[in-house]
Protein backbone atom coordinates (compact mmCIF):
# COMPACT_ATOMS: atom_id res chain seq x y z
CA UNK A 1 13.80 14.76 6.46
CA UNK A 2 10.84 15.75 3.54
CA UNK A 3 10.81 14.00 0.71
CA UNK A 4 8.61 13.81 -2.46
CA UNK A 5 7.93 10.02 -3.03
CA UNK A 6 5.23 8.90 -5.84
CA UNK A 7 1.77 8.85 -4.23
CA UNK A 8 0.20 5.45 -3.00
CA UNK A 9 -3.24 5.09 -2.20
CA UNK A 10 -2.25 5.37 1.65
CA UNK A 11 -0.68 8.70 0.86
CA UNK A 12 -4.11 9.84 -0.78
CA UNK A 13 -6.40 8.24 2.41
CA UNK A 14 -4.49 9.67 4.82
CA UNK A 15 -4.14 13.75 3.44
CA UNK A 16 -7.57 13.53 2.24
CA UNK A 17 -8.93 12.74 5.97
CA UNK A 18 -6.43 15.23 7.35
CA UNK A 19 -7.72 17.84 4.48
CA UNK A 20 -6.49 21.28 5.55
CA UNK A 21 -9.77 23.72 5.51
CA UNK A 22 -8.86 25.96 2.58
CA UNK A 23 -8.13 22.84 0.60
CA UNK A 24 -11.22 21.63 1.40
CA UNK A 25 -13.16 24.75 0.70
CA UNK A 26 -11.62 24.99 -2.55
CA UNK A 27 -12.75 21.36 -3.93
CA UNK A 28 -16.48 22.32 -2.50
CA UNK A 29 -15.80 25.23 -4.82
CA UNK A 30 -15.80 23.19 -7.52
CA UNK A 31 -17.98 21.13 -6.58
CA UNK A 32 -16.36 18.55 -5.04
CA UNK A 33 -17.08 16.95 -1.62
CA UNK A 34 -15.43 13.79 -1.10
CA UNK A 35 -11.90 14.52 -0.83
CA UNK A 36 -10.35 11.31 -0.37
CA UNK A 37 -12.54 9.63 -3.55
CA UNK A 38 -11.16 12.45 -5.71
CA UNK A 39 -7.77 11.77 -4.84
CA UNK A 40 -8.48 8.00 -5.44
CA UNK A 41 -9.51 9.02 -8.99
CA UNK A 42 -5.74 11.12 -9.42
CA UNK A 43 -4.06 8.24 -9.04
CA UNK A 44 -5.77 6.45 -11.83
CA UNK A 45 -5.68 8.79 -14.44
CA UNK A 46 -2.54 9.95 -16.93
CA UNK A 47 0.03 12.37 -15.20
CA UNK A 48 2.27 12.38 -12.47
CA UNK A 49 1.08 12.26 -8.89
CA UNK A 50 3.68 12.68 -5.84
CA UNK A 51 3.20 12.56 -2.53
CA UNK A 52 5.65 15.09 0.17
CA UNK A 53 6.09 13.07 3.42
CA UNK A 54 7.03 14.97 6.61
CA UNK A 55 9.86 14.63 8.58
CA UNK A 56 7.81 11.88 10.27
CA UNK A 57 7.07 9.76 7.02
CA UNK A 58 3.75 11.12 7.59
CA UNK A 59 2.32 12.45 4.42
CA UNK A 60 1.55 16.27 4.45
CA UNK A 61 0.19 16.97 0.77
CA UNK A 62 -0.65 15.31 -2.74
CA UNK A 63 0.70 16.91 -5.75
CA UNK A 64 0.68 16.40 -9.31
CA UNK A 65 0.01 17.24 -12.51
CA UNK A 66 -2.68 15.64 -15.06
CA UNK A 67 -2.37 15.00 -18.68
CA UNK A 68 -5.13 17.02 -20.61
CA UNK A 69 -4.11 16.12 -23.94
CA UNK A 70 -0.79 15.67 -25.26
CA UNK A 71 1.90 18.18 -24.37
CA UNK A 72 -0.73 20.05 -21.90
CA UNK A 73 -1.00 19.23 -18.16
CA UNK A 74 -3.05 20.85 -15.22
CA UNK A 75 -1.07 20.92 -12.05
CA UNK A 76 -2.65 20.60 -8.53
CA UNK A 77 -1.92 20.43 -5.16
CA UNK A 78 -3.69 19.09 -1.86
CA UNK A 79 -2.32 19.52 1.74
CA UNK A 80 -3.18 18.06 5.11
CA UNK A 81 -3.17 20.51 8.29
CA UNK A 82 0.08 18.76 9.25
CA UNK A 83 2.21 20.32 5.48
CA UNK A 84 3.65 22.89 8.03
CA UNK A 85 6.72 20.98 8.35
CA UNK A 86 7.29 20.62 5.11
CA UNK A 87 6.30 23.47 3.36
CA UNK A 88 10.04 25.10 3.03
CA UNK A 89 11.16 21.70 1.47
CA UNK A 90 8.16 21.93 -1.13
CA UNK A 91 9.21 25.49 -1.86
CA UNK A 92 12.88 24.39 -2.14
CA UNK A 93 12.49 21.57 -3.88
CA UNK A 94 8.78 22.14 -6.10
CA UNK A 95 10.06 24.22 -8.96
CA UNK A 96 12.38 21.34 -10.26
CA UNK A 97 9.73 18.70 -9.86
CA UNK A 98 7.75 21.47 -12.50
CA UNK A 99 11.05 21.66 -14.12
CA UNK A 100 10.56 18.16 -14.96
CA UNK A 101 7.06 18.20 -15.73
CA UNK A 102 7.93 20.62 -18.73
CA UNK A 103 9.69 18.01 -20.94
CA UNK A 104 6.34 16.14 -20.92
CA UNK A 105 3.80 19.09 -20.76
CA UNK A 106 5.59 22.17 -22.34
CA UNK A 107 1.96 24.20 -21.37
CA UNK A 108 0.67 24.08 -18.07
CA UNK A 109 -2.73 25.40 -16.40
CA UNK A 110 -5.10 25.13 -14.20
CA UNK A 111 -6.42 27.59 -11.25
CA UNK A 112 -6.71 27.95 -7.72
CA UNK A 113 -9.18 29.38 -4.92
CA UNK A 114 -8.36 33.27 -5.03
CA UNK A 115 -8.52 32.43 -1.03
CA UNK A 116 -5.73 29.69 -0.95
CA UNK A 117 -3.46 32.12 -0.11
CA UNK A 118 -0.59 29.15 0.79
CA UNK A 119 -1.15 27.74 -2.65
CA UNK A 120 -0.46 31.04 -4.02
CA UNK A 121 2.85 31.58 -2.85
CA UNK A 122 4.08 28.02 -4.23
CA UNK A 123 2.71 28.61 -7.57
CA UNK A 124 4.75 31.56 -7.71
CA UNK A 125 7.94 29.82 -6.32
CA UNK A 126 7.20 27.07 -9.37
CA UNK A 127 7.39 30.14 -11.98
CA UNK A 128 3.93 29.67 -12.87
CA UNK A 129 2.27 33.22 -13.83
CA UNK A 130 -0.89 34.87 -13.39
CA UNK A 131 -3.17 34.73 -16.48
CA UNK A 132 -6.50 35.55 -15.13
CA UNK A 133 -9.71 35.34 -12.90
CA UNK A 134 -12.48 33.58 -13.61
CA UNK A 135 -15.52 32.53 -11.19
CA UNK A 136 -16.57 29.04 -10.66
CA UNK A 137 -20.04 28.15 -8.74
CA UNK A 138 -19.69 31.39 -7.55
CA UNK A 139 -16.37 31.26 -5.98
CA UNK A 140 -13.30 33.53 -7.57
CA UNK A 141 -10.46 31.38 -9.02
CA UNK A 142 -6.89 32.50 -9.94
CA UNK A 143 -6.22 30.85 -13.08
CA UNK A 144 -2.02 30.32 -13.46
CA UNK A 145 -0.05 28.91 -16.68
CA UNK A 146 3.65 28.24 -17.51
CA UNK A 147 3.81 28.35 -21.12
């Protein structure tokens, strides 16, 4: 059964070497190429970081959301290729986890690859909305907020 537990560094390691490629594409979007050092670096900083294990135990995706400033958080999301077997529990299950996230961070935003089509869907499913596009290195983003 899937299960969101709160992320350890061997949650982190292992979806950031199992990096699914439009996750991957999306942090070299922003510049980022070393996956598994910027996950290191969510674990350290204020927020909330959770990690969904499979079925297996295995983990399939990092997920969180980090403190801006008071009351505002920037939620994020990164899957390994193996998520597919949990991806109807993070559906099921994601919106209360942002439910949650509210009493702490009444405004949420960040945005998203306009590519990442899987991300897309879950934002949705979390009642996040729409608020914009914007173009980062190049590469069109969908911003999102739930405020």
């Amino acid at each position: 059964m899937s299960a969101f537990v709160r992320a350890r560094l061997e949650h982190a390691v292992a979806v950031a070497r199992d990096l699914r490629d439009s996750d991957r594409a999306e942090l070299a979007a922003r510049g980022i190429n070393d996956a598994e050092a910027r996950l290191r670096w969510a674990l350290t900083i204020p927020g909330d970081v959770r990690a969904v294990l499979n079925g297996d135990g295995e983990p399939g995706a990092i997920f969180g959301c980090a403190e801006l400033s008071p009351g505002v958080g920037a939620p994020w999301m990164l899957c390994a290729r193996g998520i597919r077997s949990a991806g109807r529990f993070i559906v099921k299950h994601g919106a209360r986890r942002v439910a949650a996230w509210r009493n702490r961070w009444p405004t949420m935003h960040n945005a998203t690859h306009a590519a990442n089509a899987m991300h897309h869907r879950f934002i949705e499913k979390c009642g996040f909305s729409w608020v914009g596009e914007a173009v980062v290195n190049g590469h069109k983003f969908r911003m999102f907020a739930y405020v």
